[in-house]
C-alpha atoms as a PDB file:
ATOM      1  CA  UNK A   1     137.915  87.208 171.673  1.00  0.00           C
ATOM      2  CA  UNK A   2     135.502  86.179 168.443  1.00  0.00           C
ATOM      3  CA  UNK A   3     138.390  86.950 166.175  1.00  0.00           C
ATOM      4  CA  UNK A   4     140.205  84.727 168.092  1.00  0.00           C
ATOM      5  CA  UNK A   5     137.385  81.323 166.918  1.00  0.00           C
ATOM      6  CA  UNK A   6     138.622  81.022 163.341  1.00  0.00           C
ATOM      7  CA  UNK A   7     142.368  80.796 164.020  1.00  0.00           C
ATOM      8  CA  UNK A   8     141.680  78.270 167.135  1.00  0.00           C
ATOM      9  CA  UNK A   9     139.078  76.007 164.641  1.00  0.00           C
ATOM     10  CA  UNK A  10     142.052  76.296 161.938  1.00  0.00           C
ATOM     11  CA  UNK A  11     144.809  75.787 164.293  1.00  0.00           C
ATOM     12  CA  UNK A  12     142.939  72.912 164.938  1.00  0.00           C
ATOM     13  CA  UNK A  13     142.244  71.675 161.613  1.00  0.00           C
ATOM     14  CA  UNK A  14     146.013  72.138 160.518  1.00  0.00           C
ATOM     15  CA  UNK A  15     147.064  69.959 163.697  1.00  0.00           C
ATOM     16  CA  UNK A  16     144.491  67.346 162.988  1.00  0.00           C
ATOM     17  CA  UNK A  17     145.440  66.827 159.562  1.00  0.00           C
ATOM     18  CA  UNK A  18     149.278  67.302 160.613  1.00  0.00           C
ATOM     19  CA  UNK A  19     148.488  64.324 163.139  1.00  0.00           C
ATOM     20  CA  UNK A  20     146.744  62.093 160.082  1.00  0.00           C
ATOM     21  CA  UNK A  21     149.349  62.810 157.976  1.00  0.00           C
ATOM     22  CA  UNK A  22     151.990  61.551 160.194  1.00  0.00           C
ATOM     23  CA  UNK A  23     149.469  58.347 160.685  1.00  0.00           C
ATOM     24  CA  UNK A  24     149.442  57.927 157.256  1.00  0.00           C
ATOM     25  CA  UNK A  25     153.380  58.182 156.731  1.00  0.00           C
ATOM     26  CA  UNK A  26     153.540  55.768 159.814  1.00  0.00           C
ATOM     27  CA  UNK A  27     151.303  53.356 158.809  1.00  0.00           C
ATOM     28  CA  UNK A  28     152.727  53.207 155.198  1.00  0.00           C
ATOM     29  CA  UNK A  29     156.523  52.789 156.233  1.00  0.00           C
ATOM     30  CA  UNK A  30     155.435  50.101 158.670  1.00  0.00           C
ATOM     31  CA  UNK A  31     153.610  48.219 155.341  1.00  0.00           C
ATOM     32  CA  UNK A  32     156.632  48.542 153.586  1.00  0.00           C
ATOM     33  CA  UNK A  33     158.626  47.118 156.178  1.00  0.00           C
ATOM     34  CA  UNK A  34     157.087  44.290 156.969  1.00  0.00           C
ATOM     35  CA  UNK A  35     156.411  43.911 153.347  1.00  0.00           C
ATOM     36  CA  UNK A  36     160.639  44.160 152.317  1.00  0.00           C
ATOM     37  CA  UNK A  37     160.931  41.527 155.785  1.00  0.00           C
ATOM     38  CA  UNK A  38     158.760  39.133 153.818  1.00  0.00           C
ATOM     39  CA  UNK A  39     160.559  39.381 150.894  1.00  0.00           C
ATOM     40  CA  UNK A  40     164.106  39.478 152.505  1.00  0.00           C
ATOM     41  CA  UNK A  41     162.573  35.852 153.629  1.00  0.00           C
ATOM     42  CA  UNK A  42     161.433  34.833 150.401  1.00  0.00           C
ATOM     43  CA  UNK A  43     164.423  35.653 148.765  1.00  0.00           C
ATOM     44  CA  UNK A  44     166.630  33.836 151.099  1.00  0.00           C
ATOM     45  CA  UNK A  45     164.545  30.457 150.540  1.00  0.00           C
ATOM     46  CA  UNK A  46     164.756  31.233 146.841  1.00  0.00           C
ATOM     47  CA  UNK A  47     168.508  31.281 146.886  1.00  0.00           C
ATOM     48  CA  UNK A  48     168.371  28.401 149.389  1.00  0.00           C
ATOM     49  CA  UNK A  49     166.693  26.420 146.575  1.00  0.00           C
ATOM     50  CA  UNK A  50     168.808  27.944 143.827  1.00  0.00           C
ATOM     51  CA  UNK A  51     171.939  26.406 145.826  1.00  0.00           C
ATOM     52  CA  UNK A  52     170.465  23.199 146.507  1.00  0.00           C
ATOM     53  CA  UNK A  53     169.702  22.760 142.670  1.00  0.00           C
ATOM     54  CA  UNK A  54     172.772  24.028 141.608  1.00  0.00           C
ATOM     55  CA  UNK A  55     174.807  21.561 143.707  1.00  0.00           C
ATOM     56  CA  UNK A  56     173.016  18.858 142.623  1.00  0.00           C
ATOM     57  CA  UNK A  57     173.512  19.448 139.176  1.00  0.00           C
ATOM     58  CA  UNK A  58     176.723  19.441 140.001  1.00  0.00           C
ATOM     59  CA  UNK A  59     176.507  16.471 141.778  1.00  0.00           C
ATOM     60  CA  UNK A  60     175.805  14.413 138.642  1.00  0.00           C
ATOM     61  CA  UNK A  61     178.047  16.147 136.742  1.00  0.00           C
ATOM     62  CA  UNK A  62     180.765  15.011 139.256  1.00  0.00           C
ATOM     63  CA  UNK A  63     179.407  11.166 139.261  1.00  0.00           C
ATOM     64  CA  UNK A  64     179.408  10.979 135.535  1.00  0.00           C
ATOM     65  CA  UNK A  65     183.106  12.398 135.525  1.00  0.00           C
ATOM     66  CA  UNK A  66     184.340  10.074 138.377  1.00  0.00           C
ATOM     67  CA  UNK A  67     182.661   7.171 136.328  1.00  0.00           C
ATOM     68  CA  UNK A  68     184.228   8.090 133.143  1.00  0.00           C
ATOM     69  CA  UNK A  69     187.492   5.438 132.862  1.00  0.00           C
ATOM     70  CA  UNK A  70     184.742   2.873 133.800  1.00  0.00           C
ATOM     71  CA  UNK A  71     182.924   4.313 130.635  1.00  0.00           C
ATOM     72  CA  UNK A  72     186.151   4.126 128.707  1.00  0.00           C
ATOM     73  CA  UNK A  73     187.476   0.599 129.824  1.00  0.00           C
ATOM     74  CA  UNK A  74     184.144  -0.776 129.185  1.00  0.00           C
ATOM     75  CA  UNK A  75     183.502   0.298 125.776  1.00  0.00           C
ATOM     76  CA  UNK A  76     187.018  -0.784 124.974  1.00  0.00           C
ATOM     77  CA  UNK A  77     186.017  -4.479 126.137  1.00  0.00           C
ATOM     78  CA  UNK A  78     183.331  -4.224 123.607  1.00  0.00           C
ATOM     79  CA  UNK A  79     184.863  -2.810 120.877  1.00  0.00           C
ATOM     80  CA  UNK A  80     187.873  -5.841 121.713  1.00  0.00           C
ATOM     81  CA  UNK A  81     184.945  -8.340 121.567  1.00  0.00           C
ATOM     82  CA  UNK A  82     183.812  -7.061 118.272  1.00  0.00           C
ATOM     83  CA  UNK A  83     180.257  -6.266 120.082  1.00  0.00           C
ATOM     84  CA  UNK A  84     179.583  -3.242 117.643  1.00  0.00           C
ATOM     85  CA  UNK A  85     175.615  -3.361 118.445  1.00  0.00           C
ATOM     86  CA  UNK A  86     176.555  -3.197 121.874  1.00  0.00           C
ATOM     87  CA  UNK A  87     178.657  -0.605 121.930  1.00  0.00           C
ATOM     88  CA  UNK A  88     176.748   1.401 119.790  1.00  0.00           C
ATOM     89  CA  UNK A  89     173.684   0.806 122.155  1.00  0.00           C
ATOM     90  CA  UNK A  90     176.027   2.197 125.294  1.00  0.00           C
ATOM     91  CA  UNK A  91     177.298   4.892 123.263  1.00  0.00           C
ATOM     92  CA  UNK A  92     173.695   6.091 122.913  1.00  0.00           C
ATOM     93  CA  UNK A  93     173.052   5.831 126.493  1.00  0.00           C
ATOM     94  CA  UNK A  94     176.125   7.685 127.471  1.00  0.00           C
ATOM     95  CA  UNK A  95     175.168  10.014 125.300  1.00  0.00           C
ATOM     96  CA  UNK A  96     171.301  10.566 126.627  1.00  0.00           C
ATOM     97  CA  UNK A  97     173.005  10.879 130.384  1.00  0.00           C
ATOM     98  CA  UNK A  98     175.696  13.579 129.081  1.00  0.00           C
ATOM     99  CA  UNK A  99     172.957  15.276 128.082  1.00  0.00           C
ATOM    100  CA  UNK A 100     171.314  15.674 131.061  1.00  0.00           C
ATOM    101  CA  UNK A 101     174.580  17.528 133.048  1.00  0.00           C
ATOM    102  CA  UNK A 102     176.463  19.203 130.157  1.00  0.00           C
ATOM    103  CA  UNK A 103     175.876  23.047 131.463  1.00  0.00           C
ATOM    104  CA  UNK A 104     175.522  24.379 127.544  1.00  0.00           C
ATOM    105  CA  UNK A 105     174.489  27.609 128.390  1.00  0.00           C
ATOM    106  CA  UNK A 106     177.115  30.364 128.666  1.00  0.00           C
ATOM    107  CA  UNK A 107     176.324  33.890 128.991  1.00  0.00           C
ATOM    108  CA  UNK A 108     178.836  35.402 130.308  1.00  0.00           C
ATOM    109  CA  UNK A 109     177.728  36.252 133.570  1.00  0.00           C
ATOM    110  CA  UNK A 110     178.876  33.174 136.169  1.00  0.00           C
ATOM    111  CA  UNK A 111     176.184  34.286 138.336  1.00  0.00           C
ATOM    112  CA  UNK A 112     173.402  34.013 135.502  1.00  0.00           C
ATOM    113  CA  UNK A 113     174.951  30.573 133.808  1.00  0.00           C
ATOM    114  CA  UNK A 114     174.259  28.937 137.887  1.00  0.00           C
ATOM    115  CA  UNK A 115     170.889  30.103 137.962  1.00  0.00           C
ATOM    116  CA  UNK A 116     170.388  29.074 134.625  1.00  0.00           C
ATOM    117  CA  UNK A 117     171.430  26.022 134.410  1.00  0.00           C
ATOM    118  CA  UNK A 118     170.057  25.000 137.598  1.00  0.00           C
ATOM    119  CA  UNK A 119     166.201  26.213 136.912  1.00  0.00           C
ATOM    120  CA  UNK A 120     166.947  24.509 133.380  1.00  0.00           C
ATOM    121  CA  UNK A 121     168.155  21.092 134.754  1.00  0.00           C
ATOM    122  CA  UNK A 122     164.899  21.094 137.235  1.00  0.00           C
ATOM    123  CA  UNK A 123     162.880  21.799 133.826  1.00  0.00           C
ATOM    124  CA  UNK A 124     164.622  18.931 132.352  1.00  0.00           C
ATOM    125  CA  UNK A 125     163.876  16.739 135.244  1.00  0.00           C
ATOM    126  CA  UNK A 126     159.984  17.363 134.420  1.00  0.00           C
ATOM    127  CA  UNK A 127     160.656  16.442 130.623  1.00  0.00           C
ATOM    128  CA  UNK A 128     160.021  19.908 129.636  1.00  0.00           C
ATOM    129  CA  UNK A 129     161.692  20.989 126.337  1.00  0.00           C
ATOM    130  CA  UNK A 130     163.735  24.143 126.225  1.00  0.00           C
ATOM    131  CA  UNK A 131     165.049  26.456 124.049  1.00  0.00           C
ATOM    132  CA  UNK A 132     167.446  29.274 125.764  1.00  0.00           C
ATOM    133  CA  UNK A 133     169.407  32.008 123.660  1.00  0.00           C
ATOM    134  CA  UNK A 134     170.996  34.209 126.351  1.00  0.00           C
ATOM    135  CA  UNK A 135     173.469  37.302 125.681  1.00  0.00           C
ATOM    136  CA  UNK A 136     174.210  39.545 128.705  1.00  0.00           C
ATOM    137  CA  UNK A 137     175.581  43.045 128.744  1.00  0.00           C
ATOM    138  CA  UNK A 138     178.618  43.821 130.249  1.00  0.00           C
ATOM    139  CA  UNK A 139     176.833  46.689 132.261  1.00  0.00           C
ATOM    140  CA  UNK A 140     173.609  45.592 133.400  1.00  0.00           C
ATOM    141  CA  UNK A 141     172.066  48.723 135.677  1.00  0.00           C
ATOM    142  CA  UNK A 142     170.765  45.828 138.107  1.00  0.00           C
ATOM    143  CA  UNK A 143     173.225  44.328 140.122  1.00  0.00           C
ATOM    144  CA  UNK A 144     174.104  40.210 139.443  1.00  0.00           C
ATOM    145  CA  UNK A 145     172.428  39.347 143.055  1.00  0.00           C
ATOM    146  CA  UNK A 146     169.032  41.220 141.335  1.00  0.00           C
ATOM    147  CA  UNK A 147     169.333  39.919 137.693  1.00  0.00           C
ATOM    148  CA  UNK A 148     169.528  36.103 139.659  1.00  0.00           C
ATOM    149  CA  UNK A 149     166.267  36.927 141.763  1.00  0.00           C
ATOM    150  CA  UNK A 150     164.522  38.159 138.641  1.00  0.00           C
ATOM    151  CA  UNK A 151     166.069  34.764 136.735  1.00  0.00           C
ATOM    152  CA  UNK A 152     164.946  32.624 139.399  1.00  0.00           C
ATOM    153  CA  UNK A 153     161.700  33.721 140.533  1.00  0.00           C
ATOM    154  CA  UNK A 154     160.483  33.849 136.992  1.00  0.00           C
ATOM    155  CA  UNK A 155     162.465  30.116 135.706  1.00  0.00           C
ATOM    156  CA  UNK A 156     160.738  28.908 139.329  1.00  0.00           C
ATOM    157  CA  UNK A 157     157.349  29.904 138.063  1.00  0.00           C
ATOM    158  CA  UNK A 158     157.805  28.295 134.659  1.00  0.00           C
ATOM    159  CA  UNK A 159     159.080  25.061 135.701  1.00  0.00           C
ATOM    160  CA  UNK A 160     155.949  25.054 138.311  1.00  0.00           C
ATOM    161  CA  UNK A 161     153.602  25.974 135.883  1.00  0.00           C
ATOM    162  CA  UNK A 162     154.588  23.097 133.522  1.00  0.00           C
ATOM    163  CA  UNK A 163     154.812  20.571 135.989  1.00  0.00           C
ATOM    164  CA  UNK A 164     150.894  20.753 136.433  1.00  0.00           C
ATOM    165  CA  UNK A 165     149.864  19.953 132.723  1.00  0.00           C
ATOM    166  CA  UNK A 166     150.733  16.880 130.736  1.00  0.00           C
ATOM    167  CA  UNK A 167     154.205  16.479 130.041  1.00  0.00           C
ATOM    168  CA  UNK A 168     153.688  16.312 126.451  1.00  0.00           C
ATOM    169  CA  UNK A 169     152.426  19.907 126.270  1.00  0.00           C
ATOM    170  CA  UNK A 170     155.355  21.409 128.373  1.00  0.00           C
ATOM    171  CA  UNK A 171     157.789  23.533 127.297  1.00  0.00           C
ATOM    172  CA  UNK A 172     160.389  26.792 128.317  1.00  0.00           C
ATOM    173  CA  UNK A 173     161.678  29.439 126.132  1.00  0.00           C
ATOM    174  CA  UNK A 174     163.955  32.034 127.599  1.00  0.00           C
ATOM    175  CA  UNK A 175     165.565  35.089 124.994  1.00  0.00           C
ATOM    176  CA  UNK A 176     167.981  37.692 126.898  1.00  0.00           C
ATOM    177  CA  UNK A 177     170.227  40.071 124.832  1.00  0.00           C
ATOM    178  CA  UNK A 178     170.039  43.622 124.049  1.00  0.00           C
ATOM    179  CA  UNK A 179     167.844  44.720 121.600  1.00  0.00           C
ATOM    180  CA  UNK A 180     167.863  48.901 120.262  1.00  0.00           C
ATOM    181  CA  UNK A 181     170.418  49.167 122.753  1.00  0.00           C
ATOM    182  CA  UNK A 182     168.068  48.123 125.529  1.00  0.00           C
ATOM    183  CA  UNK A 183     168.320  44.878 128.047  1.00  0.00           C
ATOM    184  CA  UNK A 184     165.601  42.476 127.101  1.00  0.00           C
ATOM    185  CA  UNK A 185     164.660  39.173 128.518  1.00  0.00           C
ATOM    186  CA  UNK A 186     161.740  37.085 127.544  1.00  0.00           C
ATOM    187  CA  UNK A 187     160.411  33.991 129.337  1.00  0.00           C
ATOM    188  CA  UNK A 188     157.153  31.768 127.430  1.00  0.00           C
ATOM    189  CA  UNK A 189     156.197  28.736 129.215  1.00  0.00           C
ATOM    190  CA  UNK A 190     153.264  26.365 128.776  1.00  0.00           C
ATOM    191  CA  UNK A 191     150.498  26.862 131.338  1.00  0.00           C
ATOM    192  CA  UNK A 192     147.133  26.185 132.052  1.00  0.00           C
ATOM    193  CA  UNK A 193     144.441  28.734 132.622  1.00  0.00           C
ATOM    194  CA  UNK A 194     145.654  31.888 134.159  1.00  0.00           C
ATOM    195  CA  UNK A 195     142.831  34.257 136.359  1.00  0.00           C
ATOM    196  CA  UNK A 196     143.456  37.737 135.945  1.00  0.00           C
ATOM    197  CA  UNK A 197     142.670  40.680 138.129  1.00  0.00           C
ATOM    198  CA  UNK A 198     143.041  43.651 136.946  1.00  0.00           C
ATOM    199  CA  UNK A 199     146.526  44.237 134.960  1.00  0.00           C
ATOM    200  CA  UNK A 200     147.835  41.229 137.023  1.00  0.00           C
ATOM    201  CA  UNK A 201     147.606  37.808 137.201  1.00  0.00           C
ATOM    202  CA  UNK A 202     146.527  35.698 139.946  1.00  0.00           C
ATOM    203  CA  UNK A 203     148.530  32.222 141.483  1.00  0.00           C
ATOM    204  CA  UNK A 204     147.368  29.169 140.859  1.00  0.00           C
ATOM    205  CA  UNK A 205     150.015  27.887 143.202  1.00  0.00           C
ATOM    206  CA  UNK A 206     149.611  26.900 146.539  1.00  0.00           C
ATOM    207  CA  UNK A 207     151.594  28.663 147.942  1.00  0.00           C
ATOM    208  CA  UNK A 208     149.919  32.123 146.407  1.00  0.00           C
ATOM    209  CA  UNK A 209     151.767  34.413 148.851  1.00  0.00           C
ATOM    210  CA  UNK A 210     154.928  33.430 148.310  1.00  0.00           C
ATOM    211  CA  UNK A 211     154.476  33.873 144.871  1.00  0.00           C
ATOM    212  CA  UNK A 212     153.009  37.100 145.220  1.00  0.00           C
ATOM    213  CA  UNK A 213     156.486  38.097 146.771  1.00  0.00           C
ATOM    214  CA  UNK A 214     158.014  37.038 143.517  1.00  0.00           C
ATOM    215  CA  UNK A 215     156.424  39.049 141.649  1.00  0.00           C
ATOM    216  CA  UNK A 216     156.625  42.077 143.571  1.00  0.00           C
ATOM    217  CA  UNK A 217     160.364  41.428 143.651  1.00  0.00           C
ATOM    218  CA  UNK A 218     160.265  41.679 139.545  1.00  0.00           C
ATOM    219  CA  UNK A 219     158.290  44.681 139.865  1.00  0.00           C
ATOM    220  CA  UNK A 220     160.265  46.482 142.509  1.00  0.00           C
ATOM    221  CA  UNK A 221     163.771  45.592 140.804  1.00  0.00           C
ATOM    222  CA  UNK A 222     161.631  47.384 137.033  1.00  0.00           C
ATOM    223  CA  UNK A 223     160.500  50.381 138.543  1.00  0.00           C
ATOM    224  CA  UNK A 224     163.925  50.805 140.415  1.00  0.00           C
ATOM    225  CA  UNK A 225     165.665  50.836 136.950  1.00  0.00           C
ATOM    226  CA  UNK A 226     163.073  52.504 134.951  1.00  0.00           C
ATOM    227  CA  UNK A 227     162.443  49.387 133.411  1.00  0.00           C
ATOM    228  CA  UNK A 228     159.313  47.819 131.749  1.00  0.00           C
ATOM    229  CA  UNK A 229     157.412  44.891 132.637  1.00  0.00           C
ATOM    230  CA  UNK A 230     154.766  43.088 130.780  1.00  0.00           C
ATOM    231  CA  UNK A 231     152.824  40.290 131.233  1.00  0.00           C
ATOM    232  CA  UNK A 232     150.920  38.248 129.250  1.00  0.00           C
ATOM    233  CA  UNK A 233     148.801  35.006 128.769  1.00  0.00           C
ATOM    234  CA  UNK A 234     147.290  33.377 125.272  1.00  0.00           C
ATOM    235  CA  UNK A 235     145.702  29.736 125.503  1.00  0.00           C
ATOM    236  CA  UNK A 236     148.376  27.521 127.037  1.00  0.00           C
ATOM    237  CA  UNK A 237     151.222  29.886 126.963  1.00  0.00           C
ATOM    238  CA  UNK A 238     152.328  32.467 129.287  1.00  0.00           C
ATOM    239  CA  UNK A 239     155.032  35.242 128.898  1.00  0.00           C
ATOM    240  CA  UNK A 240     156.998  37.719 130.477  1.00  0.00           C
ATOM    241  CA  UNK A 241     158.972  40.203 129.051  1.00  0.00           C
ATOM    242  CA  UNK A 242     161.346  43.152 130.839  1.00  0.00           C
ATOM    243  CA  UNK A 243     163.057  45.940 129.428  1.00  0.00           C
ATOM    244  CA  UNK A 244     165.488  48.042 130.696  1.00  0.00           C
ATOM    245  CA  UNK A 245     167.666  51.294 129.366  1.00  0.00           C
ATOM    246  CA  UNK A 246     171.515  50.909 128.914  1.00  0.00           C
ATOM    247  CA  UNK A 247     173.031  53.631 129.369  1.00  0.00           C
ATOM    248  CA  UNK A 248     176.240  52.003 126.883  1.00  0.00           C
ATOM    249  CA  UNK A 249     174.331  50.352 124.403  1.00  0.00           C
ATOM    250  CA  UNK A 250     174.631  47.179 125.977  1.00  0.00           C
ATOM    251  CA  UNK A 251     177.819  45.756 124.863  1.00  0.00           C
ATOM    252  CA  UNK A 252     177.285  41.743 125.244  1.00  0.00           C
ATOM    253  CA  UNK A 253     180.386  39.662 126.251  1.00  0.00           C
ATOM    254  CA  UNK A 254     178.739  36.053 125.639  1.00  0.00           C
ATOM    255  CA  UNK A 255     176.663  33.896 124.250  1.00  0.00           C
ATOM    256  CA  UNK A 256     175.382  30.433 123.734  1.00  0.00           C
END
């Protein structure tokens, strides 16, 4: 029966450490699954938002086109009455409103230009100036619905980061093309100080968790393409850059 110890005490061992194991494996996929719930939520807010800014860009695009023979007769009346200081003045402010709802940016993905434009018209709404060159690749490896979560969580961030310093200081750059036949996409905005931990970054938002989701969204959607992610923060700037492989090249089909 002695011989008989040793395999019992291993027998034992292997079903204890079978049983922790299992635990472990449990424990993890329950994380994750309450962790991809809380983002499934997140993201549906975010494209909640996303819709409600897109439609009321729209919105104003719509007013300014329905007031637009008003525009016309009106300016006539001036230009009849010889009122050439007048005009010019109302030309000027037509022009500053146009401004505001003209959707410039055209990159050849419909899905991108909404998200785009609408993050962009929100930064505009803060007085933030922006500068946007954008050139997407016919065959992204990320699917439209993940390039616009990666577009609008990051464009949300900016736009939340300038709104807390002065409005003379703020500003958004965005670059997205190919580059060494590789997707690229660069966001700089201005920010205040940024806490670091670690290789991350910390929120200075209220609403940390939320923006915690965010960011694990970026990360999830880079790591599920191979991609690259870096992050980084100089005195009142803050950047983000992503790469990702094309297996093409990355042939672009437009630009503005």
């Amino acid at each position: 029966m002695k011989p008989m110890k040793p395999l019992l005490i291993i027998g034992a061992i292997v079903a204890i450490a079978a049983i922790a194991a299992a635990a472990v494996w449990g424990i993890r996929k329950l994380i994750y699954h309450i962790i991809d719930r809380r983002i499934a939520n997140f993201q549906s807010s975010l494209i909640e938002k996303q819709m409600t800014e897109t439609e009321n860009m729209y919105r104003q695009m719509r007013g300014w086109r329905h007031d637009y023979r008003n525009h016309i007769q009106n300016m006539k009346i001036l230009l009849a009455a010889g009122n050439y200081s007048e005009l010019d003045a109302y030309m000027d402010e037509l022009a500053r409103d146009l401004i505001t709802v003209d959707t410039v940016i055209k990159t050849g993905n419909v899905m991108a230009d909404a998200v785009l434009n609408a993050k962009l018209y929100a930064a505009k709404e803060i007085q933030a100036r922006i500068s946007v060159k954008a050139n997407i690749p016919k065959n992204l490896p990320m699917s439209d619905v993940e390039l616009c979560a990666v577009l609008g969580n990051l464009l949300d961030n900016a736009v939340e980061s300038c709104a807390r310093i002065p409005a003379e200081e703020r500003f958004i750059r965005v670059f997205i093309g190919v580059i060494k036949g590789q997707f690229y996409l660069s966001i700089q905005n201005a920010a205040g100080e940024m806490k670091k931990k670690g290789t991350g970054y910390l929120s200075t938002k209220r609403d940390g968790e939320a923006y915690g989701y965010g960011l694990f969204r970026i990360d999830r959607i880079a790591n599920k393409y191979k991609g690259f992610v870096n992050r980084q923060s100089e005195t009142g700037v803050f950047a983000t850059e992503l790469i990702f492989p094309l297996a093409d090249g990355g042939e672009t089909v437009g630009a503005k």
